[in-house]
N, C-alpha and C. Protein backbone atom coordinates (compact mmCIF):
# COMPACT_ATOMS: atom_id res chain seq x y z
N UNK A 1 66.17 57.56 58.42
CA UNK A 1 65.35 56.45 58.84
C UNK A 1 66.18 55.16 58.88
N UNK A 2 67.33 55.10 57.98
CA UNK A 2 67.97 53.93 58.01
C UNK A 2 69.10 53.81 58.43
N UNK A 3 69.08 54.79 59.42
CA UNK A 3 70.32 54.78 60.19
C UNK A 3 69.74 54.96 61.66
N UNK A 4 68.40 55.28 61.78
CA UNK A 4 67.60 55.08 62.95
C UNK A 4 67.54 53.50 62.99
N UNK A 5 67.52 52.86 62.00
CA UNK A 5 67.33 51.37 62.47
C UNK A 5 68.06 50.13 62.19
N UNK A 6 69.45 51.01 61.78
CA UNK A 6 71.19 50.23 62.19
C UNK A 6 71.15 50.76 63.44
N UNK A 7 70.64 51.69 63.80
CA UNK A 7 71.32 51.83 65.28
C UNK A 7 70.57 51.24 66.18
N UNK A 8 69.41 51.35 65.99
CA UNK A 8 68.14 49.87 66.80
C UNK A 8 68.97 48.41 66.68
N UNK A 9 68.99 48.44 65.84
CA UNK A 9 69.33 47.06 65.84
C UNK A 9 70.49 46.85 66.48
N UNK A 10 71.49 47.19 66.55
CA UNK A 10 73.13 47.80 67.07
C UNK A 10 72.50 47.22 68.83
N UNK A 11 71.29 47.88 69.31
CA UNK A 11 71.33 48.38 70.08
C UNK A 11 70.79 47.19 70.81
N UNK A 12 70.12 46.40 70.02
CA UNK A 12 69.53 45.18 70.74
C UNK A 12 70.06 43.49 70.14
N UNK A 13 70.94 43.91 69.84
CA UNK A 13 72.06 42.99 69.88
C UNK A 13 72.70 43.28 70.81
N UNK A 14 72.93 44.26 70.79
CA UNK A 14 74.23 44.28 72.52
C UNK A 14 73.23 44.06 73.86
N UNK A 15 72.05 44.49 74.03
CA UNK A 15 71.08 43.95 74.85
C UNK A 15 71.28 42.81 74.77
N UNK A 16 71.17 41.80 73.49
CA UNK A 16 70.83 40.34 73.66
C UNK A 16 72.86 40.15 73.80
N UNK A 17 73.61 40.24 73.79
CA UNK A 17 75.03 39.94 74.17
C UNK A 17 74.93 39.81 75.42
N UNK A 18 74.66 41.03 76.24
CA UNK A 18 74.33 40.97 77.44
C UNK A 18 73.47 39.77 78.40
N UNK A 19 72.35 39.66 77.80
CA UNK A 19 71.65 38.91 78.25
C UNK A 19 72.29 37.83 78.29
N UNK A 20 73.13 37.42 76.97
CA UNK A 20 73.29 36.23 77.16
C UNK A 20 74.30 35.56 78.29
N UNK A 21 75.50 36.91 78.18
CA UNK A 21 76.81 36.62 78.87
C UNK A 21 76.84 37.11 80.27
N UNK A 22 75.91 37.83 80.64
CA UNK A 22 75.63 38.34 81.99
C UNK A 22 75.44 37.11 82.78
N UNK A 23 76.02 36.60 83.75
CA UNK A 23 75.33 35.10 84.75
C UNK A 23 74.04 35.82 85.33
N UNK A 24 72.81 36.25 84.87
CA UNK A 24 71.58 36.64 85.64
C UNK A 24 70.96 35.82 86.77
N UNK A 25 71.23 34.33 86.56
CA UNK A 25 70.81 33.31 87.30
C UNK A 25 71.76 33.65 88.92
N UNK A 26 73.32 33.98 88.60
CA UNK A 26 73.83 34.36 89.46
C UNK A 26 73.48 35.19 90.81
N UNK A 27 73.01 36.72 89.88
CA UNK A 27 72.79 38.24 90.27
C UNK A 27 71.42 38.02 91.31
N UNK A 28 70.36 37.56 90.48
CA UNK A 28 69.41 37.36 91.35
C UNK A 28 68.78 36.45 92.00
N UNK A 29 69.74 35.19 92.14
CA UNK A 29 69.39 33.81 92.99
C UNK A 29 70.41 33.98 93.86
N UNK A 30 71.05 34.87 94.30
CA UNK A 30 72.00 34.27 95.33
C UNK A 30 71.59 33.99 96.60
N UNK A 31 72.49 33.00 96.98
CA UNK A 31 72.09 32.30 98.01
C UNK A 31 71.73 33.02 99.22
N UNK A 32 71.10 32.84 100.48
CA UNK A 32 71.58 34.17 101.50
C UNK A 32 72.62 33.76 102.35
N UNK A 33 72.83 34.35 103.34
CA UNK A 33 73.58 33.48 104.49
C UNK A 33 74.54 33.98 105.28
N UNK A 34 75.06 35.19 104.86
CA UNK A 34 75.60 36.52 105.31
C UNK A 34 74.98 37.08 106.54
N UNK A 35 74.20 36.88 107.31
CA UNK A 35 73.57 37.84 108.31
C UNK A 35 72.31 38.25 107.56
N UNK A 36 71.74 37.58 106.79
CA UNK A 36 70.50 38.18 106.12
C UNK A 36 71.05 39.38 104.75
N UNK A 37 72.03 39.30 104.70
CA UNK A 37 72.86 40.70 103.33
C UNK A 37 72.64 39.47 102.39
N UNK A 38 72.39 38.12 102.08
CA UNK A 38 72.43 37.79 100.81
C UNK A 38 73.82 37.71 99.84
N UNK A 39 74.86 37.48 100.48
CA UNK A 39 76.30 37.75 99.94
C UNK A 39 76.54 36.46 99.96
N UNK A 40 76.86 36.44 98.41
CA UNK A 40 77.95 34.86 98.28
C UNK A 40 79.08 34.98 98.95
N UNK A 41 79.60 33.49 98.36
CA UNK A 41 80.93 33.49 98.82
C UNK A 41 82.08 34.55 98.13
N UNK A 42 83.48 34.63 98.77
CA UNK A 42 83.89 35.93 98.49
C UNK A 42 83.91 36.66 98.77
N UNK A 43 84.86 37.94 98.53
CA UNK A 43 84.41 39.30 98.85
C UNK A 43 83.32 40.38 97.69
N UNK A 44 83.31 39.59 96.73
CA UNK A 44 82.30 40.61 95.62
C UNK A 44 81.12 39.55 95.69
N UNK A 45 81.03 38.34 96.21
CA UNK A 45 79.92 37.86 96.15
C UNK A 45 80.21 37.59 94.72
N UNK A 46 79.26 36.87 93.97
CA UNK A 46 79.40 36.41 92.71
C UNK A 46 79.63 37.36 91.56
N UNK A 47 79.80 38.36 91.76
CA UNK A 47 80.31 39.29 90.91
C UNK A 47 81.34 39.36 90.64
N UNK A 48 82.50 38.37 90.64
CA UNK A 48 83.98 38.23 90.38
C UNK A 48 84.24 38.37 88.70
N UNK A 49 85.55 38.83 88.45
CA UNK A 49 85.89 39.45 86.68
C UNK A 49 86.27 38.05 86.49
N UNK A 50 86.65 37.02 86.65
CA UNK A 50 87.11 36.03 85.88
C UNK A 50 88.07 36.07 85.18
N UNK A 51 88.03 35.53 83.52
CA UNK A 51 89.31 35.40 82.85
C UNK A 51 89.70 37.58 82.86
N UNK A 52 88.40 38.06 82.31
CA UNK A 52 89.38 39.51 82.01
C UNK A 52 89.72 40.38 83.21
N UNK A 53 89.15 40.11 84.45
CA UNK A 53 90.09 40.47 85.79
C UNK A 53 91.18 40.32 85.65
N UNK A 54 91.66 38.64 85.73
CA UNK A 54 93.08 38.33 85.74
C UNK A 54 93.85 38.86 84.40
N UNK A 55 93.60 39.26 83.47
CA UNK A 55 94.41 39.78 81.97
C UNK A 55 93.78 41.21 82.36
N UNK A 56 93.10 41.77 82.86
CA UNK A 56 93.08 42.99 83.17
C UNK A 56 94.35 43.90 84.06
N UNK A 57 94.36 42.51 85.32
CA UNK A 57 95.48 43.20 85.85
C UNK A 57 96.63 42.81 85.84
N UNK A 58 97.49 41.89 84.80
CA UNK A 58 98.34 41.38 84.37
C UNK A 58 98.65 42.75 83.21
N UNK A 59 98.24 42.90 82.82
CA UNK A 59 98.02 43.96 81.71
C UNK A 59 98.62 45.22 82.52
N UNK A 60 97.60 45.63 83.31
CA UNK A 60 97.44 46.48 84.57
C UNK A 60 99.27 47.09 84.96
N UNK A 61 99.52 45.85 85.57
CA UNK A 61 101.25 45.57 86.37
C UNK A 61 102.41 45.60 85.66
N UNK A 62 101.95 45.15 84.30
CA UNK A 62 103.34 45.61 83.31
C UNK A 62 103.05 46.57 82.67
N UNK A 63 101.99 47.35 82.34
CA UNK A 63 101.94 48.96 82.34
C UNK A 63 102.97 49.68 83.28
N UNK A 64 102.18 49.10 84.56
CA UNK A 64 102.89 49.74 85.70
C UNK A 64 104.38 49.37 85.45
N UNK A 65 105.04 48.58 85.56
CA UNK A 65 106.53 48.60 85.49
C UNK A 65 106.86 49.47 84.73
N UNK A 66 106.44 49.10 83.28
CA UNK A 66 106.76 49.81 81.86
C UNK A 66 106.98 51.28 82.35
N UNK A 67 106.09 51.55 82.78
CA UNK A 67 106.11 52.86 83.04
C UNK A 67 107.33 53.41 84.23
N UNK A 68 107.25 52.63 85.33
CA UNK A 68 108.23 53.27 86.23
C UNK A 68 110.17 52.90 86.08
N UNK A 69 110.02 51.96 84.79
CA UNK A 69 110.74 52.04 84.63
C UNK A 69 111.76 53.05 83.30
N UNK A 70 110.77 53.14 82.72
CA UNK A 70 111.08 54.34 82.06
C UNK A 70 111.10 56.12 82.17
N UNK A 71 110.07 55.79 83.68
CA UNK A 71 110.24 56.79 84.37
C UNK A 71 111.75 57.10 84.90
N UNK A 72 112.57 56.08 85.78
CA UNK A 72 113.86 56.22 86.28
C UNK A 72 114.66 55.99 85.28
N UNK A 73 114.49 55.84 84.15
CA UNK A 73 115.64 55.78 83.30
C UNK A 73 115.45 57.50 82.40
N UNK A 74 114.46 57.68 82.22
CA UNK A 74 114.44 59.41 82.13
C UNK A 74 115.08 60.16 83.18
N UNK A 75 114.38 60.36 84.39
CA UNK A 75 115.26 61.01 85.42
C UNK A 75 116.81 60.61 85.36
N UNK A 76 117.19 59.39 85.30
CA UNK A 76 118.51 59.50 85.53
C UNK A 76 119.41 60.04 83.92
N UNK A 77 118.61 59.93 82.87
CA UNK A 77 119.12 60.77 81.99
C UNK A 77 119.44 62.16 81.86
N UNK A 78 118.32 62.46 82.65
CA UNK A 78 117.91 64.28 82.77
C UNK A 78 119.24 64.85 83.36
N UNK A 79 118.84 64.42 84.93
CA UNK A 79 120.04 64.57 86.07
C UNK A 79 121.46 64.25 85.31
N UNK A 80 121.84 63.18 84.97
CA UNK A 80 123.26 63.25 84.13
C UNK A 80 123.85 64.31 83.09
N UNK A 81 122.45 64.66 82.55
CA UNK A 81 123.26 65.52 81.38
C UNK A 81 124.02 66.62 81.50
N UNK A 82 123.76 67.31 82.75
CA UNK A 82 124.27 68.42 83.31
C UNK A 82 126.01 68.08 84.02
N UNK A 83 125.75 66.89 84.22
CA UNK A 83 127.11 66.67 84.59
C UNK A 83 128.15 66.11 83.93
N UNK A 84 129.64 66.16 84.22
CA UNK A 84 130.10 65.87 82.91
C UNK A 84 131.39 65.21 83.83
N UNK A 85 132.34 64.87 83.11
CA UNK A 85 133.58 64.29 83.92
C UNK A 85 134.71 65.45 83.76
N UNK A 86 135.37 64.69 84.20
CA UNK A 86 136.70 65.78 84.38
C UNK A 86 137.02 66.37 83.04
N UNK A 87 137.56 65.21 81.88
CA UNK A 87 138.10 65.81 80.78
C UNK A 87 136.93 65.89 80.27
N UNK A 88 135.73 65.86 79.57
CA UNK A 88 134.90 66.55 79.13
C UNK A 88 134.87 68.14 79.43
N UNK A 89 135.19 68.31 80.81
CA UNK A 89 134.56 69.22 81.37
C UNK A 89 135.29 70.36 81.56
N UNK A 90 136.80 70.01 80.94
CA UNK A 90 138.18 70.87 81.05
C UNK A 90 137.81 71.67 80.12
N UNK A 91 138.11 72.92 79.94
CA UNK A 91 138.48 74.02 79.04
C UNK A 91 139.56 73.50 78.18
N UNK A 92 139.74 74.78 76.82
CA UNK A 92 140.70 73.90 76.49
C UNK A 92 142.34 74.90 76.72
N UNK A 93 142.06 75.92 77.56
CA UNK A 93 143.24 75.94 78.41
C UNK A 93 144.20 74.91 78.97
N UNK A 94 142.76 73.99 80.43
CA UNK A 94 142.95 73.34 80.62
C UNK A 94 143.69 72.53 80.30
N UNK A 95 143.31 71.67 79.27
CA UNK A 95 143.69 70.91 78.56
C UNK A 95 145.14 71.19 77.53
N UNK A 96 145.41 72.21 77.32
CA UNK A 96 146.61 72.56 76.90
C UNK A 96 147.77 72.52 77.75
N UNK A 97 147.19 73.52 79.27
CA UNK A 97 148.40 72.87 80.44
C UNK A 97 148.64 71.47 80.62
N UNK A 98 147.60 70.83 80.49
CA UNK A 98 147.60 69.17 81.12
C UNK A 98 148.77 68.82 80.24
N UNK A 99 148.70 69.23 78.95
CA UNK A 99 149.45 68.74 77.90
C UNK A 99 150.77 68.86 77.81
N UNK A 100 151.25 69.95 78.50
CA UNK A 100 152.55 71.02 79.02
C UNK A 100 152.84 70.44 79.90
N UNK A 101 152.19 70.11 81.09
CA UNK A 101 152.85 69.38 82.36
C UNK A 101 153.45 67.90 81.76
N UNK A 102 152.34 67.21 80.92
CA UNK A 102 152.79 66.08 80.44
C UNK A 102 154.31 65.64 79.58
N UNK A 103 154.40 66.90 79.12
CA UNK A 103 155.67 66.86 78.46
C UNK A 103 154.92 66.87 76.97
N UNK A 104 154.29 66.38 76.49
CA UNK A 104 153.71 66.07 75.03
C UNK A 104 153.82 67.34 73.86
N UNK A 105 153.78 68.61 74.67
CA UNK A 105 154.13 70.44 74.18
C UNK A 105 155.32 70.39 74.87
N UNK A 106 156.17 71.50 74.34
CA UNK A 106 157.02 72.18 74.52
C UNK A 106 156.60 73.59 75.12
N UNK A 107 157.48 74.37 75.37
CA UNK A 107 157.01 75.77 76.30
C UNK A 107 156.57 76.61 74.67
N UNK A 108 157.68 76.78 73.66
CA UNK A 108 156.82 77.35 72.23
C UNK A 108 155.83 76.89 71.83
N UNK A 109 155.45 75.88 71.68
CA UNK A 109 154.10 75.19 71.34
C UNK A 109 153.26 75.91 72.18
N UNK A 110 152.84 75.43 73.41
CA UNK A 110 152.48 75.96 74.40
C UNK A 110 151.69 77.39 74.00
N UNK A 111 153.32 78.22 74.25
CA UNK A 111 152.77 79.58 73.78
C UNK A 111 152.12 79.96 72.85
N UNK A 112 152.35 79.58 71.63
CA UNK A 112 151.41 79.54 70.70
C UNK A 112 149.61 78.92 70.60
N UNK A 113 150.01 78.06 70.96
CA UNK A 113 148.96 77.44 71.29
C UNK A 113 147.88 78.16 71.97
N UNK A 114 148.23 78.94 73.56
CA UNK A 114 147.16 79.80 74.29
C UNK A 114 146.98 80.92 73.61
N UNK A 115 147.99 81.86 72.64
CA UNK A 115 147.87 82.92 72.00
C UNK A 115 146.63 82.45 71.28
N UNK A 116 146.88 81.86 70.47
CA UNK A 116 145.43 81.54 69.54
C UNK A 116 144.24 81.45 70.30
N UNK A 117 143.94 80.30 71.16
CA UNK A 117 142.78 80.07 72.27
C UNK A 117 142.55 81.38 72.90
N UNK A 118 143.34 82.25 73.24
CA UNK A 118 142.67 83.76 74.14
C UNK A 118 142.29 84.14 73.01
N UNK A 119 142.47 84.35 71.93
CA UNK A 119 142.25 85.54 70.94
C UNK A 119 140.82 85.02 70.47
């Protein structure tokens, strides 16, 4: 029973919120003048969002960025990972000849060196 009548009450307070903040004088006095449609000025006629339109879609647009920009910074993470550069991407054969051509090994080094790596 006493939660039947927190919720009454709940319920006509937000009725009277309404009432109060609704422009009613607006909704059902509008002017006519449209061709007989009764349409204010505007395209919604007096039904415009006001302050939380504009912070609605301010809100709205940097969602939207937020989002597409973290969208292309994922994709271009994704797509990269698979690819790699040259020396990342060398074996370490590779990388042992590079080392041999360079002069930095000797031909024994060398040899030793791939003996171990095949095995």
């Amino acid at each position: 029973m006493k939660l039947t009548n927190t919720l009454l009450s709940c319920v006509r307070a937000f009725m009277l919120l309404v009432a109060i903040l609704f422009p009613w004088n607006q909704v059902l006095a509008q002017p006519g003048g449209a061709g007989g449609w009764n349409m204010g000025p505007g395209m919604m006629g007096y039904w415009g969002m006001g302050w939380f339109g504009m912070i609605f879609m301010i809100v709205f647009w940097v969602l939207l960025i937020v989002g597409l920009v973290f969208l292309v910074k994922w994709l271009i993470q994704t797509t990269s990972s698979g690819k790699t550069d040259g020396r990342m991407g060398s074996s370490a054969i590779e990388i042992l000849k590079e080392r041999y051509a360079r002069g930095e090994i000797d031909q024994a080094e060398f040899e030793v060196k791939k003996k171990d790596l095949l095995e």
